[in-house]
PDB file of N, CA and C in Angstrom:
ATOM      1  N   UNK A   1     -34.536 -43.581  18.486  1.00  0.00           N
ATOM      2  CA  UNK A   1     -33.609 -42.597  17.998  1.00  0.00           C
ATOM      3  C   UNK A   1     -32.203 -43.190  18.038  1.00  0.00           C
ATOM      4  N   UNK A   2     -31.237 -43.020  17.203  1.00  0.00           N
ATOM      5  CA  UNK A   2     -30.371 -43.934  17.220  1.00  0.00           C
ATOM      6  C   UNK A   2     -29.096 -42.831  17.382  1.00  0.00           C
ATOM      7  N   UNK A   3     -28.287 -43.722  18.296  1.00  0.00           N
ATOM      8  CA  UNK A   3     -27.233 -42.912  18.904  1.00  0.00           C
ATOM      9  C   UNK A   3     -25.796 -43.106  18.400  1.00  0.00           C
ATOM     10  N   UNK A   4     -25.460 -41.890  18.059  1.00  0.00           N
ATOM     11  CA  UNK A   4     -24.198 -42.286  16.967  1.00  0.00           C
ATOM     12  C   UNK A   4     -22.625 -41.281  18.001  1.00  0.00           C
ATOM     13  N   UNK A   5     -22.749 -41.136  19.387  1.00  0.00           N
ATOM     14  CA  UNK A   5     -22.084 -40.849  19.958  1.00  0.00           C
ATOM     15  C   UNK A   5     -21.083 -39.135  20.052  1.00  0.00           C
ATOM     16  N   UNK A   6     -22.179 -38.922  19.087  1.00  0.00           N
ATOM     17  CA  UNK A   6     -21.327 -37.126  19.356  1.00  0.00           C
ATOM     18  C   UNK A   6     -21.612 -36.022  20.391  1.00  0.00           C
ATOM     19  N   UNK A   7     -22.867 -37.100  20.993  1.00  0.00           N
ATOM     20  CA  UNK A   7     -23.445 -36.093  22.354  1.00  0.00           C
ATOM     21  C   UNK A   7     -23.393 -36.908  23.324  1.00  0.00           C
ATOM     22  N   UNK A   8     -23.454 -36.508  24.393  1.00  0.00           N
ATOM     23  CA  UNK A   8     -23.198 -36.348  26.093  1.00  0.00           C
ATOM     24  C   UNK A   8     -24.258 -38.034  26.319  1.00  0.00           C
ATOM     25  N   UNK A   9     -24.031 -39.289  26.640  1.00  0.00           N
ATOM     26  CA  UNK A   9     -24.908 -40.152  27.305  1.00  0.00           C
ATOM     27  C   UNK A   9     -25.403 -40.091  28.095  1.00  0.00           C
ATOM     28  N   UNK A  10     -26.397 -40.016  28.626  1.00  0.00           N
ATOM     29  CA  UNK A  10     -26.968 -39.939  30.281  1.00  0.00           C
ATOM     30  C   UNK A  10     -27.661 -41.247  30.617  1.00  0.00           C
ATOM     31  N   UNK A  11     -27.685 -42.291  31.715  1.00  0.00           N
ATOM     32  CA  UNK A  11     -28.306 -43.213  32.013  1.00  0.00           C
ATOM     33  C   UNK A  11     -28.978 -43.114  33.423  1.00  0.00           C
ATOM     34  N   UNK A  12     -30.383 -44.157  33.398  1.00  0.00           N
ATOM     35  CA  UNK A  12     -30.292 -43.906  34.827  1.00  0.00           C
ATOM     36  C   UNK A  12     -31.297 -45.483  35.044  1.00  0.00           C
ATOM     37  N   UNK A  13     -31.320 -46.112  36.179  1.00  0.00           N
ATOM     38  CA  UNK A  13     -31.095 -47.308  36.197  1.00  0.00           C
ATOM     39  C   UNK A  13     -32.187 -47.569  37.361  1.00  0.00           C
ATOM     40  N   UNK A  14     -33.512 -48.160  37.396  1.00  0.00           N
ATOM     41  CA  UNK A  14     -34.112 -48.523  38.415  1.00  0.00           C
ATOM     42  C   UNK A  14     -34.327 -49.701  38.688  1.00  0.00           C
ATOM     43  N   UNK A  15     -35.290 -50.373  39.703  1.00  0.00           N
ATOM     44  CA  UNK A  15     -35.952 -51.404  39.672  1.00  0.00           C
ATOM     45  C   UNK A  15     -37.412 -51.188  39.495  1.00  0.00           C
ATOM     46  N   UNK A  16     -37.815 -51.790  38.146  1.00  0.00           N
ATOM     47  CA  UNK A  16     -39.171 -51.684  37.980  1.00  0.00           C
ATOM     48  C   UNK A  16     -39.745 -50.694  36.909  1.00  0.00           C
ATOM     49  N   UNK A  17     -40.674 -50.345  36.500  1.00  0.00           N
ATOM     50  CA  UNK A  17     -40.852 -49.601  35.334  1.00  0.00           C
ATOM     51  C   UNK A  17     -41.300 -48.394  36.084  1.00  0.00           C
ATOM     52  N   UNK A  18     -41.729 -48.365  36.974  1.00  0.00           N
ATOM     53  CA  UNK A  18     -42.512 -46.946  37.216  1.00  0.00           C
ATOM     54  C   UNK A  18     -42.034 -46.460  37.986  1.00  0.00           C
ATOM     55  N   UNK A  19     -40.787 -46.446  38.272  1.00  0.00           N
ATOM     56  CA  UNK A  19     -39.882 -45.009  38.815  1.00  0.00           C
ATOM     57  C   UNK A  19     -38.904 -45.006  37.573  1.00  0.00           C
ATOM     58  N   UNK A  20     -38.739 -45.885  36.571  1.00  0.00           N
ATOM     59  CA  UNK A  20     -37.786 -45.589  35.371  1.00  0.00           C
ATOM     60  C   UNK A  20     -38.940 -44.740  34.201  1.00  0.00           C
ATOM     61  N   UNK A  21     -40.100 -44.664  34.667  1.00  0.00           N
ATOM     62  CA  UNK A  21     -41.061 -43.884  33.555  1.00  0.00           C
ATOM     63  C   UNK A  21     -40.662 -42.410  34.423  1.00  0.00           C
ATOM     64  N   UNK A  22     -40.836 -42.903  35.814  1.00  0.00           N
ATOM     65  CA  UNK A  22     -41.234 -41.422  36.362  1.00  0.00           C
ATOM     66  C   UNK A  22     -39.614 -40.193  35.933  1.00  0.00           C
ATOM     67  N   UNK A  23     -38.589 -41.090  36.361  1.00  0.00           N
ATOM     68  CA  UNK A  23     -37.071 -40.662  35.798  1.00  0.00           C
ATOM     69  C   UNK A  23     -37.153 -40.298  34.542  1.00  0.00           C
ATOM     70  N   UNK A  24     -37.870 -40.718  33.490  1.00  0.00           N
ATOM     71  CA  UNK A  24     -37.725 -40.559  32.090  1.00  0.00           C
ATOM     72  C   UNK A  24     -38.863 -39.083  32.181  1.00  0.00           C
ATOM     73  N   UNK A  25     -39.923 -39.270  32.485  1.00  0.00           N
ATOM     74  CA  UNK A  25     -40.304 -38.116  32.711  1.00  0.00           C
ATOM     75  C   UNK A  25     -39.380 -36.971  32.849  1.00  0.00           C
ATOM     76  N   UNK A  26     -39.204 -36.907  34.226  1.00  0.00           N
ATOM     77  CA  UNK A  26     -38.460 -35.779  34.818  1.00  0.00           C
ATOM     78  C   UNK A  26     -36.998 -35.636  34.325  1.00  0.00           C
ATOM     79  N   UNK A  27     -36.166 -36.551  33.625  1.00  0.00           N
ATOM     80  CA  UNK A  27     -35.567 -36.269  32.693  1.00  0.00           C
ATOM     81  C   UNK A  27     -35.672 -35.131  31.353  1.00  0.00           C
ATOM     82  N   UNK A  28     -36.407 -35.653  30.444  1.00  0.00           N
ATOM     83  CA  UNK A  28     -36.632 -34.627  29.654  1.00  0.00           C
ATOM     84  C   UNK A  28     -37.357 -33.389  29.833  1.00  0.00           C
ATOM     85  N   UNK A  29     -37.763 -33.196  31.000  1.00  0.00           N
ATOM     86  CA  UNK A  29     -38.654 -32.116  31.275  1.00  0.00           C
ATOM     87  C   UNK A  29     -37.395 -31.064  31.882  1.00  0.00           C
ATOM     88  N   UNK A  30     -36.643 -31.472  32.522  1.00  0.00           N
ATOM     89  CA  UNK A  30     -34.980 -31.087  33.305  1.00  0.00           C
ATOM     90  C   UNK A  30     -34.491 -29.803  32.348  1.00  0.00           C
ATOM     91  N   UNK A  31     -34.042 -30.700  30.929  1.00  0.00           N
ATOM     92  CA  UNK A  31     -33.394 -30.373  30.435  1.00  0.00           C
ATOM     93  C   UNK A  31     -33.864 -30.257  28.632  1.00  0.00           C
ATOM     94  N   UNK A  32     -32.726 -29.541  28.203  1.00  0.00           N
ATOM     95  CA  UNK A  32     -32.902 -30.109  26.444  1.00  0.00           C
ATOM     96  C   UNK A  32     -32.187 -31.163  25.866  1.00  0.00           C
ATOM     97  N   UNK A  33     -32.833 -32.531  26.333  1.00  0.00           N
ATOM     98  CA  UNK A  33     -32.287 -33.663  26.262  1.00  0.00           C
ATOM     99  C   UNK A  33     -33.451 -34.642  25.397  1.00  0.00           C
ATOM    100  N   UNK A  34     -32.681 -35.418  24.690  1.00  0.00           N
ATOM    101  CA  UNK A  34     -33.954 -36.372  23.790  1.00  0.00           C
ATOM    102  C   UNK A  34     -33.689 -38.021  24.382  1.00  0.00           C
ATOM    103  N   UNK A  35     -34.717 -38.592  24.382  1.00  0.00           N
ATOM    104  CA  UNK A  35     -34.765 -39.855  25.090  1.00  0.00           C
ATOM    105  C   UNK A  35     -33.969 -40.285  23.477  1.00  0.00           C
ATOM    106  N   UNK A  36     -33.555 -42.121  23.789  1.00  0.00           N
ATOM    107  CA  UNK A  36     -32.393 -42.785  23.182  1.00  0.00           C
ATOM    108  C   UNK A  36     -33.195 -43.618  22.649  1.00  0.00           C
ATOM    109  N   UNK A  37     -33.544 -44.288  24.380  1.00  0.00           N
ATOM    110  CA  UNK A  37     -34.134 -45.907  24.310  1.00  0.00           C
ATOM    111  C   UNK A  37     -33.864 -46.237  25.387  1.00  0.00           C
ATOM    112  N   UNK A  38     -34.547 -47.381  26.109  1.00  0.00           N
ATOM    113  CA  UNK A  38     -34.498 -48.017  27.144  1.00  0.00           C
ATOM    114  C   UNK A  38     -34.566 -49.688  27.168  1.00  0.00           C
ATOM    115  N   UNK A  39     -34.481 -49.795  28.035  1.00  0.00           N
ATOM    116  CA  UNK A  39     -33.912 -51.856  28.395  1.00  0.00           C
ATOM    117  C   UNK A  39     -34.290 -51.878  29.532  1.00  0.00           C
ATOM    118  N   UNK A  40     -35.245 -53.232  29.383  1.00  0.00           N
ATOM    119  CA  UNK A  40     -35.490 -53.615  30.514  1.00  0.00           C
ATOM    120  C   UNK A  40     -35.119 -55.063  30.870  1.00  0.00           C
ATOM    121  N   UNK A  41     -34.582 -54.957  31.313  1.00  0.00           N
ATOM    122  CA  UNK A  41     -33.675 -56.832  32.014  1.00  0.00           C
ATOM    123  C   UNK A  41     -34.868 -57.713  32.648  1.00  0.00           C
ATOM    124  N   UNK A  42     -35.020 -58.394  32.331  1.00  0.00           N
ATOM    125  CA  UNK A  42     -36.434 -59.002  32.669  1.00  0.00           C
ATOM    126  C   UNK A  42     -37.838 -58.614  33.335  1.00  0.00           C
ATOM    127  N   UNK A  43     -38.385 -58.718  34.617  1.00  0.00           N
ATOM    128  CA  UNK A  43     -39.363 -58.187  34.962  1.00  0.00           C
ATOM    129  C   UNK A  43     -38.631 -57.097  36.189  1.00  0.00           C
ATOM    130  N   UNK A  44     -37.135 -56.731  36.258  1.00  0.00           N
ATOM    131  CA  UNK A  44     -36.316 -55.764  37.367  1.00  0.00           C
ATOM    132  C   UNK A  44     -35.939 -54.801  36.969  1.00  0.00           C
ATOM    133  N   UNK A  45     -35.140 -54.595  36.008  1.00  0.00           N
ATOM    134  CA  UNK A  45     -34.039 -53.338  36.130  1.00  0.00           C
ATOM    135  C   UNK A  45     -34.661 -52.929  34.681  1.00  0.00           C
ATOM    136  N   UNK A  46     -34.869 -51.262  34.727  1.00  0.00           N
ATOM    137  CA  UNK A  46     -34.829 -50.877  33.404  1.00  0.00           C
ATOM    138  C   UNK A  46     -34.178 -49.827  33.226  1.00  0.00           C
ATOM    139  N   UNK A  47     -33.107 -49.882  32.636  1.00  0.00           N
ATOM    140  CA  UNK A  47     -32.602 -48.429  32.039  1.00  0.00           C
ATOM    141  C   UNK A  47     -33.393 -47.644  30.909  1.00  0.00           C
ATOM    142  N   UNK A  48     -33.016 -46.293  31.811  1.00  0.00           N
ATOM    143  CA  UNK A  48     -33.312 -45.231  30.823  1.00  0.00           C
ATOM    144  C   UNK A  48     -32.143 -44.329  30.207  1.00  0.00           C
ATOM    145  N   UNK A  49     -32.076 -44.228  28.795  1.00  0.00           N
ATOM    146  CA  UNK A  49     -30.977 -43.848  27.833  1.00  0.00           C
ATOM    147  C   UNK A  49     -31.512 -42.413  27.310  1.00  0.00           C
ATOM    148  N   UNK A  50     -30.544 -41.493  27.398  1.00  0.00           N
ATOM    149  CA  UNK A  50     -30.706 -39.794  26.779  1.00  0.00           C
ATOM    150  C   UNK A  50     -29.632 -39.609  26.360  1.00  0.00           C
ATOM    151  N   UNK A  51     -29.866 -38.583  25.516  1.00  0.00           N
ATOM    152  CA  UNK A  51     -28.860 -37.799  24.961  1.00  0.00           C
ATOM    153  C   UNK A  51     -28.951 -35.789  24.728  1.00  0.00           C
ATOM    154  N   UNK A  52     -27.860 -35.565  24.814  1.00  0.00           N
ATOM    155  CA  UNK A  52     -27.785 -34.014  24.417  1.00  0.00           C
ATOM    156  C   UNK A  52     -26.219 -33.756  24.783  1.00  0.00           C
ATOM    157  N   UNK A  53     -26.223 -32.334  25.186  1.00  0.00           N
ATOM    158  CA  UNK A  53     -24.958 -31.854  25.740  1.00  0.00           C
ATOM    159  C   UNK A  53     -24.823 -32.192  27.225  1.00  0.00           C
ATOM    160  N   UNK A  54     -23.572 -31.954  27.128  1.00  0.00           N
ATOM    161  CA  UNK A  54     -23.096 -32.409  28.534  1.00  0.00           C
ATOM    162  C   UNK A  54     -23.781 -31.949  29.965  1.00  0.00           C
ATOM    163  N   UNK A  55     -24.142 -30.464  29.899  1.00  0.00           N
ATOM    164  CA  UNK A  55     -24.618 -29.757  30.797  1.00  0.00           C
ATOM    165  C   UNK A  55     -25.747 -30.250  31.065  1.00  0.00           C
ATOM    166  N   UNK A  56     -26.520 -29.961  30.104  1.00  0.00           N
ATOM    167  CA  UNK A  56     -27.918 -30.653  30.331  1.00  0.00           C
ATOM    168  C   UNK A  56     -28.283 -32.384  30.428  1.00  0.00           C
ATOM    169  N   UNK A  57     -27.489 -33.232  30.038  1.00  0.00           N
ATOM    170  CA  UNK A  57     -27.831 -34.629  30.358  1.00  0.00           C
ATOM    171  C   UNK A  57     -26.952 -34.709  31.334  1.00  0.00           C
ATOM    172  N   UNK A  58     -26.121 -33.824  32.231  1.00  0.00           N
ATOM    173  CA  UNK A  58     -25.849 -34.022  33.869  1.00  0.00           C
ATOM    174  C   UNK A  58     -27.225 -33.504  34.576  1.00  0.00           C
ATOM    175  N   UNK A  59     -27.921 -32.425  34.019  1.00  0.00           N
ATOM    176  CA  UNK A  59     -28.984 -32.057  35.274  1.00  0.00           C
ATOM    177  C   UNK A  59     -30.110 -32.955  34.744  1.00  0.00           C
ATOM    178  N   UNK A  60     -29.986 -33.249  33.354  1.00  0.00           N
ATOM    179  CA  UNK A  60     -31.396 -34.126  33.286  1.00  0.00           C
ATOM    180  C   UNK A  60     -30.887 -35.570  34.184  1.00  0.00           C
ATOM    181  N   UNK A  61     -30.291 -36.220  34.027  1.00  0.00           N
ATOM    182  CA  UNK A  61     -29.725 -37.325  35.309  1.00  0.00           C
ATOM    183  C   UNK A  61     -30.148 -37.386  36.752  1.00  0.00           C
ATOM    184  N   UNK A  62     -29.350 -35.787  36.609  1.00  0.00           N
ATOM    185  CA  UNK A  62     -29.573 -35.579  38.551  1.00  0.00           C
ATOM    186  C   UNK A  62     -30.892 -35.508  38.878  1.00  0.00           C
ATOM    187  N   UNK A  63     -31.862 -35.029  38.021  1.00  0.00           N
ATOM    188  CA  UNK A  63     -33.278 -34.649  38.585  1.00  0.00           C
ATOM    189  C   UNK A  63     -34.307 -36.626  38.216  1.00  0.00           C
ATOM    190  N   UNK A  64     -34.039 -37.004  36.769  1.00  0.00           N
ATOM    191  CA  UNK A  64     -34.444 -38.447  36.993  1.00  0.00           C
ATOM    192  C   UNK A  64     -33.901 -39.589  38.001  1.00  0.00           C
ATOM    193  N   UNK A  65     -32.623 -39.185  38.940  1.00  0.00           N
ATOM    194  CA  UNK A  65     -32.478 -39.732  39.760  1.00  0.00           C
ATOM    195  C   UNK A  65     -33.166 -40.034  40.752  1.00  0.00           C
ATOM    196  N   UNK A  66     -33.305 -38.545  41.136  1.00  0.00           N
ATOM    197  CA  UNK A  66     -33.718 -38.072  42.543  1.00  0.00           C
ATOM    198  C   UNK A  66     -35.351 -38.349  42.340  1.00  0.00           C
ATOM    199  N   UNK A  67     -35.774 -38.255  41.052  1.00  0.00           N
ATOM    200  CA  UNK A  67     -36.950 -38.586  40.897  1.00  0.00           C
ATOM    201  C   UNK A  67     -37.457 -40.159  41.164  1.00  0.00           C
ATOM    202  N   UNK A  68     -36.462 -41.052  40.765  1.00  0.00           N
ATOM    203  CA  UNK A  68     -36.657 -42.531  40.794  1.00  0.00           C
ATOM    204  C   UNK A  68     -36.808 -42.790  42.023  1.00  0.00           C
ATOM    205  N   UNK A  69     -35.697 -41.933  42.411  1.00  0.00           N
ATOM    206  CA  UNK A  69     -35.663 -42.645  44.353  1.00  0.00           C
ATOM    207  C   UNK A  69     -36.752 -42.156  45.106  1.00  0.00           C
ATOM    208  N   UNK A  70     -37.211 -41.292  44.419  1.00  0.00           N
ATOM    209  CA  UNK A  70     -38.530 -40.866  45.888  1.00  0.00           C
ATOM    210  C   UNK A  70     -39.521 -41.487  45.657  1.00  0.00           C
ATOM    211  N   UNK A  71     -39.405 -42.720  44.581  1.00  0.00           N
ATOM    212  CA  UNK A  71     -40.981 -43.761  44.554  1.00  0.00           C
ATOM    213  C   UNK A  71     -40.427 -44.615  44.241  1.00  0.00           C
ATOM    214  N   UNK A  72     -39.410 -44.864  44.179  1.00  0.00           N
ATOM    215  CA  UNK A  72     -38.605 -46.273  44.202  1.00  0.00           C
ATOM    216  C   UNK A  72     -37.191 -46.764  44.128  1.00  0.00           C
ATOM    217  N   UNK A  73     -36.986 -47.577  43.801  1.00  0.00           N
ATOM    218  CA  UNK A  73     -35.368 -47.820  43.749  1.00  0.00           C
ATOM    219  C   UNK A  73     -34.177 -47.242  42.717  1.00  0.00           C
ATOM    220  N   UNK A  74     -33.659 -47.016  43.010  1.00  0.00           N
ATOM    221  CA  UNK A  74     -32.380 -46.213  42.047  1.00  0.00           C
ATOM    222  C   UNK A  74     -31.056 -47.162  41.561  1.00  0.00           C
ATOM    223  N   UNK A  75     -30.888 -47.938  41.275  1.00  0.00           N
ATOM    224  CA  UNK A  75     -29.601 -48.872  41.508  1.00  0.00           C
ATOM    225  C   UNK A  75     -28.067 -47.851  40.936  1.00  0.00           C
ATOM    226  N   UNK A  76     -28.521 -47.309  39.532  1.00  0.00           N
ATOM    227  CA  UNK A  76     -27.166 -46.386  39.243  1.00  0.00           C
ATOM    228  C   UNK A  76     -27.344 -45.393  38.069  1.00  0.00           C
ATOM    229  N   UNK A  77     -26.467 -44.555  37.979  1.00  0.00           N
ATOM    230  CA  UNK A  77     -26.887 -43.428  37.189  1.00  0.00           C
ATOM    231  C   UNK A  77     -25.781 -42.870  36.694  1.00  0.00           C
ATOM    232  N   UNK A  78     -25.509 -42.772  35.576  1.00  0.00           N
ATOM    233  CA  UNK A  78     -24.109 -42.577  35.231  1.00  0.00           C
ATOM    234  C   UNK A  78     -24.498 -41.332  33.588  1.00  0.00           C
ATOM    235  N   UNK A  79     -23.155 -40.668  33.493  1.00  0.00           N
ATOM    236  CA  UNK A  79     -23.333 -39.509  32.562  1.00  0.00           C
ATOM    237  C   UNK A  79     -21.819 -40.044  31.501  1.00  0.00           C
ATOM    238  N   UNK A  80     -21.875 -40.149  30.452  1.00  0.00           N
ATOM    239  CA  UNK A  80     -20.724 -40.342  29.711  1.00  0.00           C
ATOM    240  C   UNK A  80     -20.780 -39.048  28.447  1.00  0.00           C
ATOM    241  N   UNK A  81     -19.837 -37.954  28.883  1.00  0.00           N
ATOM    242  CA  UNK A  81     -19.476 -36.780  27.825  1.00  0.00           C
ATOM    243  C   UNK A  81     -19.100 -37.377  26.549  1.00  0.00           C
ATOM    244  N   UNK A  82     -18.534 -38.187  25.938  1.00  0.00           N
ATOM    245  CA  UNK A  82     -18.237 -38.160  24.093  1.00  0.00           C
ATOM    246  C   UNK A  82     -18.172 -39.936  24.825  1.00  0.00           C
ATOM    247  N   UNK A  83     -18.912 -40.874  24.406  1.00  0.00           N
ATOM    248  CA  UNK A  83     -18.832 -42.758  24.684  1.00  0.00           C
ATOM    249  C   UNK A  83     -17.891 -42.713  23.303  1.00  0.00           C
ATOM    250  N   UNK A  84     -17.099 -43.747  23.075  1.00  0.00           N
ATOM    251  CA  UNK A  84     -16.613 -44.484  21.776  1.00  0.00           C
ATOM    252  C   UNK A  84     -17.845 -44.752  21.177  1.00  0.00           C
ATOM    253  N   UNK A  85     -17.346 -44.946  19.613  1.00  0.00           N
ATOM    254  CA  UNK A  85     -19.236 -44.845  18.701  1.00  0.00           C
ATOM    255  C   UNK A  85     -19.488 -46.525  19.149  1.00  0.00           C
ATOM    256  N   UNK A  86     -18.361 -47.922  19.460  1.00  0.00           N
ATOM    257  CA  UNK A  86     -19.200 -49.301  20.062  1.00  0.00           C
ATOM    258  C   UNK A  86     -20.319 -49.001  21.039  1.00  0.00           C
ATOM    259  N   UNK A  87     -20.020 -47.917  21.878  1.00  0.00           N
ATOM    260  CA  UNK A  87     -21.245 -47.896  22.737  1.00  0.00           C
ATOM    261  C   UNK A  87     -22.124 -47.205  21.748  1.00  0.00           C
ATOM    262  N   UNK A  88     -22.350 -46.362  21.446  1.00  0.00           N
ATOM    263  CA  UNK A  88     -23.519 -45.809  19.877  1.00  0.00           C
ATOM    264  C   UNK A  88     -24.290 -46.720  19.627  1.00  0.00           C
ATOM    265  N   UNK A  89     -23.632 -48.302  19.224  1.00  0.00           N
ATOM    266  CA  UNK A  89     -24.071 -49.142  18.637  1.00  0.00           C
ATOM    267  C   UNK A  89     -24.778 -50.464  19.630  1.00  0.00           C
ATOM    268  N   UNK A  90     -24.274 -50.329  20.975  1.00  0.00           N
ATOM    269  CA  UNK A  90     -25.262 -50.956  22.039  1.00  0.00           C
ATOM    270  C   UNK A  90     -26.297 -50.332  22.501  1.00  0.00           C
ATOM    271  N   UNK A  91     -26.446 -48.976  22.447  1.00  0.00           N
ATOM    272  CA  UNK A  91     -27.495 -48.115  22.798  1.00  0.00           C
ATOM    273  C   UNK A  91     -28.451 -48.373  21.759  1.00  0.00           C
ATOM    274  N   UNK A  92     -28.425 -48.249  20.509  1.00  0.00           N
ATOM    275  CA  UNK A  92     -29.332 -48.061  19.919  1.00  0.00           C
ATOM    276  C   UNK A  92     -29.726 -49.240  19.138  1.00  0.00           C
ATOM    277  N   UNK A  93     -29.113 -50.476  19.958  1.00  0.00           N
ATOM    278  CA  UNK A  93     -30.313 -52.049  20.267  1.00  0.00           C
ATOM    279  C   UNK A  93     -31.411 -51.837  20.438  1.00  0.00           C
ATOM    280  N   UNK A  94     -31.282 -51.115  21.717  1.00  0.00           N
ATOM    281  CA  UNK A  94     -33.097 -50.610  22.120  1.00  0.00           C
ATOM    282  C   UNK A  94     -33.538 -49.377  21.454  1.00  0.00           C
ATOM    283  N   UNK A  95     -33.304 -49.329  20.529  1.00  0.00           N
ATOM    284  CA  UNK A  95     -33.870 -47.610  20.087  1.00  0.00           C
ATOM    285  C   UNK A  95     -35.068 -47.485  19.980  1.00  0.00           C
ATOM    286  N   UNK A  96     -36.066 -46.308  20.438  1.00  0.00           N
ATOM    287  CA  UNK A  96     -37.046 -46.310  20.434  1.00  0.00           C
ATOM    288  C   UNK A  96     -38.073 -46.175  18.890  1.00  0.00           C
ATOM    289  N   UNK A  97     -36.995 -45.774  18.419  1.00  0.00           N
ATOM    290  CA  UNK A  97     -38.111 -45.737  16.855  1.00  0.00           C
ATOM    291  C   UNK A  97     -38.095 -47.119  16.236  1.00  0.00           C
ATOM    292  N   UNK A  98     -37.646 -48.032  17.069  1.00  0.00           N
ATOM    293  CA  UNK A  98     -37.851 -49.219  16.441  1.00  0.00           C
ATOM    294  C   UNK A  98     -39.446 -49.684  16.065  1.00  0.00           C
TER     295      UNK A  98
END
């Protein structure tokens, strides 16, 4: 899905794929939020990328956080309300409808 920056970013950042599945899970289930795309930095860190409104990609965050950390590592998790559209265009490197 490709992100053109008029809604709320939400990220959230693990080590390993299966607390960044389990976060992506409990992400969209949180809230009314649509997955972006994700990156995974070699065989360690994978971000997970959402989008919606602000409200809801803060609680979808907070709950894939808290979700990552209770089966694994969390490194960072960050919410950006309106990104400049350059970030639009690094997000949706990894877009999932690729």
């Amino acid at each position: 899905m490709k992100y053109h920056g008029e809604e709320a970013l939400g990220l959230v950042e693990t080590v390993g794929m299966v607390p960044a599945l389990e976060a992506a899970d409990k992400m969209l289930k949180a809230a009314n939020v649509e997955l972006v795309s994700y990156e995974n930095v070699g065989s360690t860190l994978v971000t997970i990328m959402i989008k919606g409104d602000v409200a809801a990609v803060r609680a979808a965050v907070e709950a894939g956080a808290e979700a990552a950390a209770a089966i694994g590592k969390l490194t960072a998790k960050n919410v950006m309300p309106r990104p400049i559209k350059a970030v639009g265009a690094i997000v949706s490197l990894y877009d999932i409808d690729k």
